[in-house]
C-alpha atoms as a PDB file:
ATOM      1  CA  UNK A   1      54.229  63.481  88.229  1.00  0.00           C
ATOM      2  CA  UNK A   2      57.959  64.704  89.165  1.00  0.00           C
ATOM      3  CA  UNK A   3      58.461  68.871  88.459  1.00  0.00           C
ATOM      4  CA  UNK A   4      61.753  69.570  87.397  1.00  0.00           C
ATOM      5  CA  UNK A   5      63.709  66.265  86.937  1.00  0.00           C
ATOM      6  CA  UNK A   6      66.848  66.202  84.960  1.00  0.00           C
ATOM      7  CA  UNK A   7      68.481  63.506  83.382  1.00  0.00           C
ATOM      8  CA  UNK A   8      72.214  65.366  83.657  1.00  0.00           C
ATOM      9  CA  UNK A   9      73.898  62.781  81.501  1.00  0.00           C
ATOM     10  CA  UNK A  10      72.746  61.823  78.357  1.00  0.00           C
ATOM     11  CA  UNK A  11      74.510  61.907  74.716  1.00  0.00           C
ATOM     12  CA  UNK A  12      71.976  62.892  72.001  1.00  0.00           C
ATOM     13  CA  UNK A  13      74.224  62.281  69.129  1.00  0.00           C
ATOM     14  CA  UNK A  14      71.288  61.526  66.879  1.00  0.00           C
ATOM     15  CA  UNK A  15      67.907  63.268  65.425  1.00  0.00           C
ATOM     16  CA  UNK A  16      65.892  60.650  66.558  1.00  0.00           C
ATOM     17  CA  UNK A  17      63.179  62.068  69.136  1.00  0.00           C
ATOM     18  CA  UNK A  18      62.194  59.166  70.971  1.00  0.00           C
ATOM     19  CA  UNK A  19      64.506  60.042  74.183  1.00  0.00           C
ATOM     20  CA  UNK A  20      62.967  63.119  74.288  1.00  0.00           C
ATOM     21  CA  UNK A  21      59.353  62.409  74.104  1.00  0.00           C
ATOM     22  CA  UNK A  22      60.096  59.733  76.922  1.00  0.00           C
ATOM     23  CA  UNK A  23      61.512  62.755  78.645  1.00  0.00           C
ATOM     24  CA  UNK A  24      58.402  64.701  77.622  1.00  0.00           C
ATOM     25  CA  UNK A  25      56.220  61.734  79.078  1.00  0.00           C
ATOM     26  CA  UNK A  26      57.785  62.016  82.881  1.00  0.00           C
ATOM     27  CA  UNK A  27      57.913  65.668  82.935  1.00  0.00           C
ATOM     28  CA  UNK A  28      61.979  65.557  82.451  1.00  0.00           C
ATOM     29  CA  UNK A  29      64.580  68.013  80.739  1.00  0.00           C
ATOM     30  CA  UNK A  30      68.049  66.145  79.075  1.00  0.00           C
ATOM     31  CA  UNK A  31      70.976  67.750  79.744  1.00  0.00           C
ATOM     32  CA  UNK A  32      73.240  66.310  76.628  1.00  0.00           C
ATOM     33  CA  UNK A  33      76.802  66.030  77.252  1.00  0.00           C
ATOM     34  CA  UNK A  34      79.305  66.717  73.680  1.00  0.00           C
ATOM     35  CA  UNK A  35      83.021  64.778  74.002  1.00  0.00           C
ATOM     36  CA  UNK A  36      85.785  64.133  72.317  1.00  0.00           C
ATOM     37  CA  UNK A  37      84.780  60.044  72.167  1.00  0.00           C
ATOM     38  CA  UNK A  38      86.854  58.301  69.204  1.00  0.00           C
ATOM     39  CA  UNK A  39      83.421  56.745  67.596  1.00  0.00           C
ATOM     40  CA  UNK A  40      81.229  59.761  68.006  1.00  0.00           C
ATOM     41  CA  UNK A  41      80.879  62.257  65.598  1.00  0.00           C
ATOM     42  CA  UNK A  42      83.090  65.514  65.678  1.00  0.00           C
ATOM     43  CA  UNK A  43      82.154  68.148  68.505  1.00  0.00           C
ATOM     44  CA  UNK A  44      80.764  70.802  66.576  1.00  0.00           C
ATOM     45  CA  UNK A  45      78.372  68.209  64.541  1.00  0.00           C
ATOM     46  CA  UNK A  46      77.653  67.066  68.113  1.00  0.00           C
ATOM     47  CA  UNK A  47      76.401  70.836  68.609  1.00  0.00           C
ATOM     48  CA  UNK A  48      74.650  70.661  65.522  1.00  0.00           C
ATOM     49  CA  UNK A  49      72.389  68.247  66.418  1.00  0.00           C
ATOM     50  CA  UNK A  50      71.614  69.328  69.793  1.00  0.00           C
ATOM     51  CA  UNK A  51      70.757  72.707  67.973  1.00  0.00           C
ATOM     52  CA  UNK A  52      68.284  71.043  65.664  1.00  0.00           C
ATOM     53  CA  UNK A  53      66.490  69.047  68.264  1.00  0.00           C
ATOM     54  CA  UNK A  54      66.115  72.591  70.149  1.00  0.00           C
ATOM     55  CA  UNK A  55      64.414  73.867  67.441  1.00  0.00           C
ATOM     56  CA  UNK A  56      61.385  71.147  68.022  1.00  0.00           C
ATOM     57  CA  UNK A  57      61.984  71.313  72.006  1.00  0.00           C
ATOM     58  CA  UNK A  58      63.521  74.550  73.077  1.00  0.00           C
ATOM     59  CA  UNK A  59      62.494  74.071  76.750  1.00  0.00           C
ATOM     60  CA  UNK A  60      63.407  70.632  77.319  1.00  0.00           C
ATOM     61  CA  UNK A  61      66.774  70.351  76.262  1.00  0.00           C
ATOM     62  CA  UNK A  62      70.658  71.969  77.188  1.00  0.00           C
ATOM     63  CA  UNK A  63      74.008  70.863  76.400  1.00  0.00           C
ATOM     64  CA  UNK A  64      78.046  70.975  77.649  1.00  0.00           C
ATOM     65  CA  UNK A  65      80.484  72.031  74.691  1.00  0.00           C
ATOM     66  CA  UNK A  66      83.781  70.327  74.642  1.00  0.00           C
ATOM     67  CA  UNK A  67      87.331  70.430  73.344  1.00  0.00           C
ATOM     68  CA  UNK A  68      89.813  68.347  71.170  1.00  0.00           C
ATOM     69  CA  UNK A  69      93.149  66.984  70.765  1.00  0.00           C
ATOM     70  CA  UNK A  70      93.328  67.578  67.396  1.00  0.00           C
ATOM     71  CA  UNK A  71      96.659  69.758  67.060  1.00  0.00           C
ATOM     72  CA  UNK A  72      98.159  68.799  70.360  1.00  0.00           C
ATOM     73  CA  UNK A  73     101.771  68.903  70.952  1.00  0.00           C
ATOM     74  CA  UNK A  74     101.882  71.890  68.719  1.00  0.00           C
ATOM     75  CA  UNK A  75     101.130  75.667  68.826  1.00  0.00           C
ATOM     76  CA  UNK A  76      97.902  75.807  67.593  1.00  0.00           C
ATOM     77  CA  UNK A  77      96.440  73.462  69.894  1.00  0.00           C
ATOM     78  CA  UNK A  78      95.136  75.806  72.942  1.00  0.00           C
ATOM     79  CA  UNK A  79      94.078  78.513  70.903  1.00  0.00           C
ATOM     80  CA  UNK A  80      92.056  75.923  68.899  1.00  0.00           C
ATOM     81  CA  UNK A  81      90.682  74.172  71.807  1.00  0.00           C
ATOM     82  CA  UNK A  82      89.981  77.771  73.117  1.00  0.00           C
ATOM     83  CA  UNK A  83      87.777  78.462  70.230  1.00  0.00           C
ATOM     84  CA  UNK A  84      86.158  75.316  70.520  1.00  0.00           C
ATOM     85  CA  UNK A  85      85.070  76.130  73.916  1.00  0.00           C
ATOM     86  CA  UNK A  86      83.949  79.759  73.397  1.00  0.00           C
ATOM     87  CA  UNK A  87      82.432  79.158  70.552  1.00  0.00           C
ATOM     88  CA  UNK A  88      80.129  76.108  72.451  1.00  0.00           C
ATOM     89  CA  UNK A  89      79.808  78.498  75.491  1.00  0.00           C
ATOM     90  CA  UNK A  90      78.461  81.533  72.808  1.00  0.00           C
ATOM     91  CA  UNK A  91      76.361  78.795  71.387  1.00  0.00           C
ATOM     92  CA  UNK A  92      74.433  78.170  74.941  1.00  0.00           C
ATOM     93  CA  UNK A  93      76.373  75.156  76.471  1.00  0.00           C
ATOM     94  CA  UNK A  94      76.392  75.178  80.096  1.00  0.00           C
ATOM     95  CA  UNK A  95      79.744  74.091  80.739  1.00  0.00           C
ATOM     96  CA  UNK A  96      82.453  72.189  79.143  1.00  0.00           C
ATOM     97  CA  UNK A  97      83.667  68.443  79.525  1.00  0.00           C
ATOM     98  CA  UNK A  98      86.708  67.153  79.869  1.00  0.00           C
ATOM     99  CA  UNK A  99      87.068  63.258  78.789  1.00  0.00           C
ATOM    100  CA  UNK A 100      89.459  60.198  80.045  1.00  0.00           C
ATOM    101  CA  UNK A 101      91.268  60.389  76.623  1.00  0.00           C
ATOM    102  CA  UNK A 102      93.072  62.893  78.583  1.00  0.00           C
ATOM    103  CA  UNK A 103      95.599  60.409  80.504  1.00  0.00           C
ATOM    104  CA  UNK A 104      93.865  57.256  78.701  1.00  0.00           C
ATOM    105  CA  UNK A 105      94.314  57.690  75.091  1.00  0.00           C
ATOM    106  CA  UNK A 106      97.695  56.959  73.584  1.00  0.00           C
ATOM    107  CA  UNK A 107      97.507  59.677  71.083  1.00  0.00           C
ATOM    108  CA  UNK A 108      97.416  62.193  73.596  1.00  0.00           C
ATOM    109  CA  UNK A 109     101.006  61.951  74.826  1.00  0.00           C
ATOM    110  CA  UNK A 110     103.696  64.555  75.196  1.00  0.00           C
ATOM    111  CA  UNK A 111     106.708  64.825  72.739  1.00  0.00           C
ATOM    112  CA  UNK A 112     108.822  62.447  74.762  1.00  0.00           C
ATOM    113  CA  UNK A 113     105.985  59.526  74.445  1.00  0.00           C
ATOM    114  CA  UNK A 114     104.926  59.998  78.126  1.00  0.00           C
ATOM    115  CA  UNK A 115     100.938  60.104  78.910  1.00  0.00           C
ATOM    116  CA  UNK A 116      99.749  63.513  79.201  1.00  0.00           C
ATOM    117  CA  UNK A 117      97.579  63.771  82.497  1.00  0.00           C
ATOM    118  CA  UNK A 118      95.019  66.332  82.704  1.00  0.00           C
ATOM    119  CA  UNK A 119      97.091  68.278  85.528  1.00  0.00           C
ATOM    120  CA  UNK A 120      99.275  68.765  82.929  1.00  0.00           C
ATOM    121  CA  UNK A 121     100.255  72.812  82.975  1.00  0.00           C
ATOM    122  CA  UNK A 122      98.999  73.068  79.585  1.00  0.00           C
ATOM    123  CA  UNK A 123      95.888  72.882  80.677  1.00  0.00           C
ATOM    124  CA  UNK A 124      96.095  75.830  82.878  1.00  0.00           C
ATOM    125  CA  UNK A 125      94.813  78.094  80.486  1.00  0.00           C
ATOM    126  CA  UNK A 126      91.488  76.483  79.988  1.00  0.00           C
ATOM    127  CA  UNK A 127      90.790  75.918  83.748  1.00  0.00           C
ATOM    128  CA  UNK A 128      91.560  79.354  84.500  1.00  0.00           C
ATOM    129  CA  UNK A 129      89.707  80.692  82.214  1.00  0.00           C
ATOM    130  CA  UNK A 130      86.804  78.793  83.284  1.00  0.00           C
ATOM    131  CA  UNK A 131      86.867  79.424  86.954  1.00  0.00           C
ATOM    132  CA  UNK A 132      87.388  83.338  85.843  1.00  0.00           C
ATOM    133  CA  UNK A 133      84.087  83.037  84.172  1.00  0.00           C
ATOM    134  CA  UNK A 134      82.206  81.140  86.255  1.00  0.00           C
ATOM    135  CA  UNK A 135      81.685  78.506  83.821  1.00  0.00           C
ATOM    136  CA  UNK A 136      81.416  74.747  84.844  1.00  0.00           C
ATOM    137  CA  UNK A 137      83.686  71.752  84.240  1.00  0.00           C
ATOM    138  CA  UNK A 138      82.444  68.666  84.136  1.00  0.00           C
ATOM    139  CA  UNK A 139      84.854  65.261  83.904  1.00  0.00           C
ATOM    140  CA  UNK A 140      84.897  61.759  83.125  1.00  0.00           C
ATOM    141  CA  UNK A 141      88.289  61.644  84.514  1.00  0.00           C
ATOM    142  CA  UNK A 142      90.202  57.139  84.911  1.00  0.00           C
ATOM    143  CA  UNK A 143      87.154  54.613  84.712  1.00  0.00           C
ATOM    144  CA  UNK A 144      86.170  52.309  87.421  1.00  0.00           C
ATOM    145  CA  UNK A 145      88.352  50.938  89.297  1.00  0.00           C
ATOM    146  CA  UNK A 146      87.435  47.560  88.079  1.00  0.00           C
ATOM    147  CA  UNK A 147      89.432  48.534  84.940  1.00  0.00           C
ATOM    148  CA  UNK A 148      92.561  47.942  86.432  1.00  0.00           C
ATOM    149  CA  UNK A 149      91.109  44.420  87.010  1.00  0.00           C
ATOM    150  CA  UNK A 150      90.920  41.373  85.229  1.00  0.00           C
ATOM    151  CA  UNK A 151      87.354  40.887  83.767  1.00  0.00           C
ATOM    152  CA  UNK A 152      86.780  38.014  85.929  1.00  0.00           C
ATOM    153  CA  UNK A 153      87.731  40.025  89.073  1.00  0.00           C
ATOM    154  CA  UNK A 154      85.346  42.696  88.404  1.00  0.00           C
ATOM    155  CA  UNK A 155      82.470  43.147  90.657  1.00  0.00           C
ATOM    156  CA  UNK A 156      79.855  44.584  88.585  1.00  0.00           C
ATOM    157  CA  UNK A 157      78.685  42.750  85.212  1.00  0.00           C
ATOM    158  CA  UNK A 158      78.317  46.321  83.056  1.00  0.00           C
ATOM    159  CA  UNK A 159      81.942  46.686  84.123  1.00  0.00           C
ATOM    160  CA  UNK A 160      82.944  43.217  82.644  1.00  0.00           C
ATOM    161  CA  UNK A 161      80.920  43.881  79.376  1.00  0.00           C
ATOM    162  CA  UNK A 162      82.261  46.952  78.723  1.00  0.00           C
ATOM    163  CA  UNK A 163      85.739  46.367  78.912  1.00  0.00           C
ATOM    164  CA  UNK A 164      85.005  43.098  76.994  1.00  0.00           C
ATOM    165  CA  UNK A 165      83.713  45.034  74.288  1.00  0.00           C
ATOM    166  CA  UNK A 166      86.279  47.895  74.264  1.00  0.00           C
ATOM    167  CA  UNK A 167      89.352  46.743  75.885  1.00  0.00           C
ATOM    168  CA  UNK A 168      91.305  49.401  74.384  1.00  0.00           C
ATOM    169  CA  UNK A 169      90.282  51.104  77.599  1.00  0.00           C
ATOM    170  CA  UNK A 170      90.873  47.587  79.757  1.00  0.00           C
ATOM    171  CA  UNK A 171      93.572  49.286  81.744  1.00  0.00           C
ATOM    172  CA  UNK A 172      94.435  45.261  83.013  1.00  0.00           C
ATOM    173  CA  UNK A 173      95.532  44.836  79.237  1.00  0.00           C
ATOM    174  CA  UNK A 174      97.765  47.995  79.062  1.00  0.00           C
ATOM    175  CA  UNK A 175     100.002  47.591  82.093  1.00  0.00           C
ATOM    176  CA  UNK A 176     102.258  50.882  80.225  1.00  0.00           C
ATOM    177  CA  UNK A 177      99.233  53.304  80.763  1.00  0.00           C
ATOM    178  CA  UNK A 178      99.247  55.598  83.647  1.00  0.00           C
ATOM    179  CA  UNK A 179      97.509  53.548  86.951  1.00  0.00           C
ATOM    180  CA  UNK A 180      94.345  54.092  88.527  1.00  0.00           C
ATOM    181  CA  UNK A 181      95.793  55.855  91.160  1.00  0.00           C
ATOM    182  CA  UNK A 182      97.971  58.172  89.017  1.00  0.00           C
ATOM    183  CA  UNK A 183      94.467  59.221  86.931  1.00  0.00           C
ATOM    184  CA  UNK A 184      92.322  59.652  90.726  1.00  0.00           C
ATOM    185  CA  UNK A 185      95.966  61.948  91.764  1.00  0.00           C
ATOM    186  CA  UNK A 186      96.092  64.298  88.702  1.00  0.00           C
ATOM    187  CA  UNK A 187      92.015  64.979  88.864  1.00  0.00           C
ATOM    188  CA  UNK A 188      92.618  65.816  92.889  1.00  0.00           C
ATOM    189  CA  UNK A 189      95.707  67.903  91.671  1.00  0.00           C
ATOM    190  CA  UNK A 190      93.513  70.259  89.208  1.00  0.00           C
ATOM    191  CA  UNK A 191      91.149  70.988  91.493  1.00  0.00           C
ATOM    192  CA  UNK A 192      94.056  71.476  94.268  1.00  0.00           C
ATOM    193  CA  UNK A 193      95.569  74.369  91.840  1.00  0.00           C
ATOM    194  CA  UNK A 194      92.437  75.758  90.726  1.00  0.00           C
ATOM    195  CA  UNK A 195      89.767  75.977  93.582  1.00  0.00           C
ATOM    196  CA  UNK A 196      87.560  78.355  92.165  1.00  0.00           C
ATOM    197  CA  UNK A 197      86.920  76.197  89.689  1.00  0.00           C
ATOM    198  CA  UNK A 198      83.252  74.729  89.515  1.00  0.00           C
ATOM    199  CA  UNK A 199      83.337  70.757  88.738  1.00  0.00           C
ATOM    200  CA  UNK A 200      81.262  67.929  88.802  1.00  0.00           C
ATOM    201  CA  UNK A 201      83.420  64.935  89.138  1.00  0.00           C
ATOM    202  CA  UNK A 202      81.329  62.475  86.773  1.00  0.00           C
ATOM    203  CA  UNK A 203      80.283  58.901  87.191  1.00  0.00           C
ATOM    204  CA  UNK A 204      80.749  59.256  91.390  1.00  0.00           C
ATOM    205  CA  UNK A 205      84.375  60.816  90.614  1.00  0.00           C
ATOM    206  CA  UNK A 206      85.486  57.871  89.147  1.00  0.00           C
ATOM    207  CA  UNK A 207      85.748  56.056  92.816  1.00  0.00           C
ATOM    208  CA  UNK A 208      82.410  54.920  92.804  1.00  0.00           C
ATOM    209  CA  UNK A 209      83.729  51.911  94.882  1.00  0.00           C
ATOM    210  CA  UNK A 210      83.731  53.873  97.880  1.00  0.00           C
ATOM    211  CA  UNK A 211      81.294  56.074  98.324  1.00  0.00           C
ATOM    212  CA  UNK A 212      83.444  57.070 101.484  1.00  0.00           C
ATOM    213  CA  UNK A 213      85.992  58.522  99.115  1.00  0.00           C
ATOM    214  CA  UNK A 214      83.490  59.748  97.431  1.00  0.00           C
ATOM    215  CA  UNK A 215      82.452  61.983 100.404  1.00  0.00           C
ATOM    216  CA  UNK A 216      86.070  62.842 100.962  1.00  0.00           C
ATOM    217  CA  UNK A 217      86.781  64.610  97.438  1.00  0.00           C
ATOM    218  CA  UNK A 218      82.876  66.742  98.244  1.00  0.00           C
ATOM    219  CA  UNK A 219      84.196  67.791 101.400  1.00  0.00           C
ATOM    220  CA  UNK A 220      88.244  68.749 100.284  1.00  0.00           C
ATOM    221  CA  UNK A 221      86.206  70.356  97.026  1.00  0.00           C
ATOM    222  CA  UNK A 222      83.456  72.685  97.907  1.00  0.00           C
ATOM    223  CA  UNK A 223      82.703  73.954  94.158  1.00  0.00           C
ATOM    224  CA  UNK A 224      82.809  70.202  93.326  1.00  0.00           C
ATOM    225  CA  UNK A 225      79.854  68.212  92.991  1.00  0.00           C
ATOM    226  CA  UNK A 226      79.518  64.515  90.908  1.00  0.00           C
ATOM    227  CA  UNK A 227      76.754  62.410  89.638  1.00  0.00           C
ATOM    228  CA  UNK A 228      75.377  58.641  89.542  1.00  0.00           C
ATOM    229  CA  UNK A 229      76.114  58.121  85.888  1.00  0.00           C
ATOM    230  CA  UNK A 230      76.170  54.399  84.843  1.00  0.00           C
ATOM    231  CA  UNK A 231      77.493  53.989  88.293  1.00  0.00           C
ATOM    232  CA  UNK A 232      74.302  53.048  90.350  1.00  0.00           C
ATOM    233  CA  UNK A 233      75.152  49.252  90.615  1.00  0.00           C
ATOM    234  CA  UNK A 234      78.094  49.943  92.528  1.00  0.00           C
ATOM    235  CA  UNK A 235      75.682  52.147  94.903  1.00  0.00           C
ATOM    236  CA  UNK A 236      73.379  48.942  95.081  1.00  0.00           C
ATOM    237  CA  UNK A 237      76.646  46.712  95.777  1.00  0.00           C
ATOM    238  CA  UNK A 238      77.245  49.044  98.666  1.00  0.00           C
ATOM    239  CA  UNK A 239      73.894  48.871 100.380  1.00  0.00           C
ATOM    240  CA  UNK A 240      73.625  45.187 100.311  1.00  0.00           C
ATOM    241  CA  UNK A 241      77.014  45.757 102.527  1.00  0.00           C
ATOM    242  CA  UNK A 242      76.130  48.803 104.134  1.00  0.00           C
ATOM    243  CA  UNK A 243      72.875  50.397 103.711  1.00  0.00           C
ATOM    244  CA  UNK A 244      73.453  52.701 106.820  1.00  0.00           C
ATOM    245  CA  UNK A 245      76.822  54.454 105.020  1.00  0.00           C
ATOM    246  CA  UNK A 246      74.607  54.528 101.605  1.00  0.00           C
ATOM    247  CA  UNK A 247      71.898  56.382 103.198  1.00  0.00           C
ATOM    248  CA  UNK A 248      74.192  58.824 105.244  1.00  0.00           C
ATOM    249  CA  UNK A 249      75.981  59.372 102.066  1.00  0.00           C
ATOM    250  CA  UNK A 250      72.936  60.526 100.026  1.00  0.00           C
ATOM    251  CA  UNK A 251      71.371  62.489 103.555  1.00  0.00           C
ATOM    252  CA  UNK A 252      74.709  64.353 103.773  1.00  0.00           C
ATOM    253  CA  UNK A 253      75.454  65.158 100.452  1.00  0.00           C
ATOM    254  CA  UNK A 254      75.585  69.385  99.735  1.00  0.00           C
ATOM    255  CA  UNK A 255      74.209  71.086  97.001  1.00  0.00           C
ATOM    256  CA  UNK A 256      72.062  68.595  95.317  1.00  0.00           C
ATOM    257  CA  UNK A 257      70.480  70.937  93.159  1.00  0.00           C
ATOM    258  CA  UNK A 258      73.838  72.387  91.688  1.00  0.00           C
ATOM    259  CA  UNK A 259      73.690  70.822  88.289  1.00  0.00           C
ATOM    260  CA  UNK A 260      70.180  71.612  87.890  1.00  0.00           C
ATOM    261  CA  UNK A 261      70.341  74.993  88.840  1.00  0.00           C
ATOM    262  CA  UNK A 262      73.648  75.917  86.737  1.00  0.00           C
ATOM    263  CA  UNK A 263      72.082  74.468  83.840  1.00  0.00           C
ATOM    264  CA  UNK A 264      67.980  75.452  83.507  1.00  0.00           C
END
């Protein structure tokens, strides 16, 4: 039986206890992660539920607060997403996410209709407030590259169903959206500005293609780490390439243990 094993990405948006008595089964913990996703429920009902399910399993589950975009572009927005965050953080999250509607959403633009990116200065506030308190960020910052592709020049097949089933995140089908490049550059720039500041770069930073440029943003980024979140077929495409770089990737890697230990 495995001690300690975390499952550092999940979304428990529901009551149902069968994910958890699987976890229960193999000796795991679920680390839930709350967002500001269109289609799921609002952040503090999020919360909610995550508090109710700790009720029944207090030791085997934690969970990252989150922000909105509810009243941006006016004056209320950062001390409302402010709130949001201390009031998850007093509420025993263990960090706070930042999501891809941040630079991928069309709602979230600034008053002159241009994207808003998340190295956006507005955003200082929250970032250094963070790395001031020691608290982590976590982010789900562009989607695979692949998105930028059409769906027939994709090389994974989750990648192809997903973006057939939401292709209001098909970046190949919004040529006015900010490029792949221009969401992997504005990440890089935050954690340029703010190096104190404690991230895990989610779903292999987003450049899960290249597990080489994976490596590079672990290396520039000490207090960065990142995780294998729906991202392990492009690992597998890899080693049937190159299982030598695979294997010195995951042998090299620092500070395996971070998200564990920041979280239990």
């Amino acid at each position: 039986m495995l001690e300690n094993f975390i499952d550092a990405h999940v979304h428990l948006n529901t009551r149902s206890t069968a994910k958890i008595e699987l976890a229960k089964r193999w000796n795991a913990r679920l680390l839930s992660i709350n967002t500001d996703i269109p289609f799921f429920d609002s952040i503090e009902e999020q919360e909610a539920v995550i508090h109710d399910l700790q009720k029944e399993y207090p030791q085997g589950i934690k969970f990252i607060t989150s922000f909105d975009t509810q009243f941006w572009n006016t004056e209320d927005w950062l001390p409302h997403a402010m709130q949001q965050i201390k009031n998850g953080l007093a509420n025993g999250a263990a960090g706070v996410k930042i999501w891809k509607n941040i630079g991928m959403d069309k709602s979230v633009k600034d008053k002159d209709g241009k994207f808003v990116m998340v190295d956006d200065k507005r955003f200082d506030p929250i970032y250094e407030y963070l790395a001031k308190n020691d608290i982590l960020l976590i982010g789900h910052q562009g989607e695979p590259r692949n998105c930028w592709l059409p769906l027939e020049e994709m090389t994974v097949d989750s990648d192809r169903n997903y973006f057939a089933d939401h292709p209001e995140y098909h970046m190949f089908k919004n040529p006015d959206y900010p490029s792949y490049e221009a969401q992997m550059e504005a990440r890089d720039n935050v954690l340029i500005k703010h190096p104190k500041l404690k991230y895990v770069g989610l779903h292999l930073f987003s450049m899960e293609y290249s597990l080489d440029e994976v490596a590079k943003r672990l290396e520039r980024f000490p207090n960065s780490k990142t995780d294998l979140a729906e991202r392990i077929c492009h690992v597998q495409l890899q080693a049937m390439e190159d299982p030598e770089k695979v294997k010195r990737f995951f042998h090299q890697i620092p500070g395996q243990d971070y998200i564990r230990n920041r979280c239990y």
